[in-house]
C-alpha atoms as a PDB file:
ATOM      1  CA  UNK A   1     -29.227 -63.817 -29.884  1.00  0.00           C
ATOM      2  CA  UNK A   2     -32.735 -65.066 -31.088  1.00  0.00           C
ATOM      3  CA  UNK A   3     -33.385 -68.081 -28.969  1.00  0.00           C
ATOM      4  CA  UNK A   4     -35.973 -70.503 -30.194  1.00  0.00           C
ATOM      5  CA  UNK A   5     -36.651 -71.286 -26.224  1.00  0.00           C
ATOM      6  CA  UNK A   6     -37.964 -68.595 -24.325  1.00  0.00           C
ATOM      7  CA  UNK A   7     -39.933 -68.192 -20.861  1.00  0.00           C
ATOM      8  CA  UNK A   8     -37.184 -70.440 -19.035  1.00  0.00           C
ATOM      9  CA  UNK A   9     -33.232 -69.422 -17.605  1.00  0.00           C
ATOM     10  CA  UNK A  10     -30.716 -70.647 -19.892  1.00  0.00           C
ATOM     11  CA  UNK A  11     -27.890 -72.526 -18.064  1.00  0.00           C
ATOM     12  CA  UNK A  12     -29.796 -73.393 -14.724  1.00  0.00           C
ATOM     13  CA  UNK A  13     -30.413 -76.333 -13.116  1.00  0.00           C
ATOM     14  CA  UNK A  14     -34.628 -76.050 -13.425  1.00  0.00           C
ATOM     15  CA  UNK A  15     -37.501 -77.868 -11.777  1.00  0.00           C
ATOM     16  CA  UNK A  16     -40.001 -77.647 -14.179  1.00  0.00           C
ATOM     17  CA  UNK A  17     -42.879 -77.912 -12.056  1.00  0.00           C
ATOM     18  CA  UNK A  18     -41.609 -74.800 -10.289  1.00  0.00           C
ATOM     19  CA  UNK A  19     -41.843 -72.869 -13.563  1.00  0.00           C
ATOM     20  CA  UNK A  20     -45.947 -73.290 -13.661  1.00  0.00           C
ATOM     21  CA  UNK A  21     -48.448 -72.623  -9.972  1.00  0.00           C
ATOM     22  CA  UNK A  22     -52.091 -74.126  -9.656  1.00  0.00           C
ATOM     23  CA  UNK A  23     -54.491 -71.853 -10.264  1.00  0.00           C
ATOM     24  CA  UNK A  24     -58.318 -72.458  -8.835  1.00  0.00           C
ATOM     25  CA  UNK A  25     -60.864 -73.610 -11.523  1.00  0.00           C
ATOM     26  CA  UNK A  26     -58.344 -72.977 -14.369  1.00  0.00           C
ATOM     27  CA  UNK A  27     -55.687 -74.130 -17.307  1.00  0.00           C
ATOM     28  CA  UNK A  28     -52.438 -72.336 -17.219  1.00  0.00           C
ATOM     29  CA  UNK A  29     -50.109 -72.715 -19.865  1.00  0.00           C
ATOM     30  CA  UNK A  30     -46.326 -71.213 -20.542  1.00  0.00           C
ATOM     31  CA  UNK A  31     -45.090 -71.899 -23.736  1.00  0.00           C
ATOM     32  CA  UNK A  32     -41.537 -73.384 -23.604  1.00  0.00           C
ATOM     33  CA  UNK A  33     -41.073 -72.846 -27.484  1.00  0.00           C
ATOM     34  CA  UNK A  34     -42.492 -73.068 -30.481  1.00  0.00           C
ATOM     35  CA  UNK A  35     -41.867 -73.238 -34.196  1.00  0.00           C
ATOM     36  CA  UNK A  36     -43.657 -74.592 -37.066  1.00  0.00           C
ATOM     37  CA  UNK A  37     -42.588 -78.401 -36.590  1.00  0.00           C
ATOM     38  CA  UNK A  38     -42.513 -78.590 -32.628  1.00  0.00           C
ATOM     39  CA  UNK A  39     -44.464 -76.948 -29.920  1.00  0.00           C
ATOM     40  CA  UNK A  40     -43.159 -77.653 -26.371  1.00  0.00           C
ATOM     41  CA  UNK A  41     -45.497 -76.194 -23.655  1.00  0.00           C
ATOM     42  CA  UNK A  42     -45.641 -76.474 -19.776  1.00  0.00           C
ATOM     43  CA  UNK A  43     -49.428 -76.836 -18.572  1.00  0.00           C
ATOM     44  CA  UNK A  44     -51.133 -76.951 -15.397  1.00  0.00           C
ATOM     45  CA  UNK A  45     -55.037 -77.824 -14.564  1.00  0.00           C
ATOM     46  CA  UNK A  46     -57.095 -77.661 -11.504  1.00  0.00           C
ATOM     47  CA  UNK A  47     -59.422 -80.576  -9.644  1.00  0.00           C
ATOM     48  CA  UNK A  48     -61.948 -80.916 -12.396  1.00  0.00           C
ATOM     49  CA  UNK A  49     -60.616 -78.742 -15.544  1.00  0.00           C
ATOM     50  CA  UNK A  50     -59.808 -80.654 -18.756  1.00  0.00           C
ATOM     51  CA  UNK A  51     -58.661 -79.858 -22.272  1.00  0.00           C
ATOM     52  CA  UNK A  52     -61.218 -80.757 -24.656  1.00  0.00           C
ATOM     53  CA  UNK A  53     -61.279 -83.731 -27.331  1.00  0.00           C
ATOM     54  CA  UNK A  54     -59.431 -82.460 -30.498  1.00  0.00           C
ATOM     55  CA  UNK A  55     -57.030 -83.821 -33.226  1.00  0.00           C
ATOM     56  CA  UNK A  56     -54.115 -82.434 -34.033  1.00  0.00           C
ATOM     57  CA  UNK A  57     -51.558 -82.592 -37.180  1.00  0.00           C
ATOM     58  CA  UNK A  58     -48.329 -83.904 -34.941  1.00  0.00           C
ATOM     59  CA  UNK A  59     -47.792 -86.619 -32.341  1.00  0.00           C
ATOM     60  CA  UNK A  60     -47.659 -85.243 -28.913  1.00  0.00           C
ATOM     61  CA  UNK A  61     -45.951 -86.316 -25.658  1.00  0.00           C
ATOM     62  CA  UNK A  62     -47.421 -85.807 -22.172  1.00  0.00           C
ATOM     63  CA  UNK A  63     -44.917 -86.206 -19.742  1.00  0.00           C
ATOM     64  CA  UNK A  64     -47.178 -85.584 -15.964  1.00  0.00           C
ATOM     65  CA  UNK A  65     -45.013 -83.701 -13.371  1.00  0.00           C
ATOM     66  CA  UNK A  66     -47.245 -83.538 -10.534  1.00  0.00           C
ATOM     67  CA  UNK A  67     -50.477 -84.779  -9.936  1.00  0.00           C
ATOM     68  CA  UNK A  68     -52.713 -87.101 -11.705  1.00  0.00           C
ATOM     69  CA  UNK A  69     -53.953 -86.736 -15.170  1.00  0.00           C
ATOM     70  CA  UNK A  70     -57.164 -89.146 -17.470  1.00  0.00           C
ATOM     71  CA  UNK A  71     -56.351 -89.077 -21.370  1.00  0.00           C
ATOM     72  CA  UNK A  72     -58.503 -90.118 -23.924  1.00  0.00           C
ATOM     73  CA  UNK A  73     -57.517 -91.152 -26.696  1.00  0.00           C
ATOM     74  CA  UNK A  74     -59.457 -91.913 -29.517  1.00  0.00           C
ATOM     75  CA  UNK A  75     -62.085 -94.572 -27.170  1.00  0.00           C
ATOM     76  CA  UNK A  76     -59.261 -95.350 -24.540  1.00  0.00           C
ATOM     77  CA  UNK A  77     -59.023 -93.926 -21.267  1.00  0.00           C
ATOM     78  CA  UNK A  78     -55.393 -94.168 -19.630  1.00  0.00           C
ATOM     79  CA  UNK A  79     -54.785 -92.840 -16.105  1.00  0.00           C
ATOM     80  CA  UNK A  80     -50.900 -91.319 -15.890  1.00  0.00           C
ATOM     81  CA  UNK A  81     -49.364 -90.039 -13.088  1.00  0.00           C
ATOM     82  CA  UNK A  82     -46.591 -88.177 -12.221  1.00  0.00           C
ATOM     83  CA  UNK A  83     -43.254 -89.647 -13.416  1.00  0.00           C
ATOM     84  CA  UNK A  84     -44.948 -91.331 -16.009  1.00  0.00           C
ATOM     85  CA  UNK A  85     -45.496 -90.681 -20.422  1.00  0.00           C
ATOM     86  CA  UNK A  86     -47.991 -91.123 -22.813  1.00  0.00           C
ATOM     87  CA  UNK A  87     -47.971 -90.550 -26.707  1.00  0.00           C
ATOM     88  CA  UNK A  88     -50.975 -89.094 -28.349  1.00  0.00           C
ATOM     89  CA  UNK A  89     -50.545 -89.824 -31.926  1.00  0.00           C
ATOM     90  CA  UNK A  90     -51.331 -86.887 -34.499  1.00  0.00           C
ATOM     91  CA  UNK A  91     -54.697 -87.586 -36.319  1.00  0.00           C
ATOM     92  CA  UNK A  92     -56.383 -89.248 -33.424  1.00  0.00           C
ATOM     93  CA  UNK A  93     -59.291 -87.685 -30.977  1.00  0.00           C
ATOM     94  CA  UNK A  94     -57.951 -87.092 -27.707  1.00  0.00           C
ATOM     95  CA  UNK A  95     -58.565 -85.036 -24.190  1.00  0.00           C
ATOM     96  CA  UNK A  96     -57.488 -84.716 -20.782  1.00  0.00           C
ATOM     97  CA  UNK A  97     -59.163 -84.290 -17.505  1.00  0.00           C
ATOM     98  CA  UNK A  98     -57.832 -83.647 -13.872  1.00  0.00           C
ATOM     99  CA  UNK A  99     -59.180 -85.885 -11.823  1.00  0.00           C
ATOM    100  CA  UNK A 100     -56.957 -84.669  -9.051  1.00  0.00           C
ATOM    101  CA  UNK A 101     -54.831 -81.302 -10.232  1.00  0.00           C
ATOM    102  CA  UNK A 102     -51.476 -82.035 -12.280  1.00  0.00           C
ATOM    103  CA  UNK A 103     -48.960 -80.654 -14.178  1.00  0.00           C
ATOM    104  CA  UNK A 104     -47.887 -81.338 -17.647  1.00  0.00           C
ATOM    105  CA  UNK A 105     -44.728 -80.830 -20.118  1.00  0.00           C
ATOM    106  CA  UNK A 106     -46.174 -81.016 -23.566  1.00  0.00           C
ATOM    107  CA  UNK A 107     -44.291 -81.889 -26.462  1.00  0.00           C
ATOM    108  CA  UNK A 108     -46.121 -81.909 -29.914  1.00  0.00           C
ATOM    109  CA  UNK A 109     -43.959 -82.727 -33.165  1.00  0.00           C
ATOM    110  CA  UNK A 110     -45.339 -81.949 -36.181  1.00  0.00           C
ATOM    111  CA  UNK A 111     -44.094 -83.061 -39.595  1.00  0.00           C
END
């Protein structure tokens, strides 16, 4: 069977944030899956790491598991937290930064 998700059990009850672990001074990603049209990828950043400003061709979703992430986008600044979503539409500038460490499920949806 070629499964278009990989790196995660199939038919399990899953906390994501268990999937990903803090690691000092870095980004850590695990890719969930991807394909040409969608990218779906599980990130984690330490205290003070970020994810520099760049555009991208699909809209992407930031859903914050843990923690407590700043996203700009385009001249806006929104502070999410965990339990909460934000949309980054495709075309526009944007960037994270970890204020405080968090964890991320990234969706990006290309057309």
């Amino acid at each position: 069977m070629n499964s278009l998700i990989k790196n995660i059990e199939f038919s399990k009850v899953i906390n994501l944030q268990n999937l990903i672990s803090y690691q000092e001074s870095q980004v850590i990603s695990r890719t969930i899956a991807q394909i040409p049209s969608a990218n779906i990828t599980l990130f984690s950043l330490d205290k003070g790491e970020g994810i520099s400003t760049h555009v991208t061709s699909g809209d992407a979703m930031v859903q914050i598991l843990d923690g407590t992430a700043e996203i700009t986008i385009g001249n806006d600044i929104f502070t999410v937290k965990a339990g909460e979503t934000i949309i980054m539409p495709s075309d526009i500038p944007h960037g994270l930064e970890a204020p405080e460490r968090f964890k991320m499920l990234l969706t990006v949806i290309k057309r």
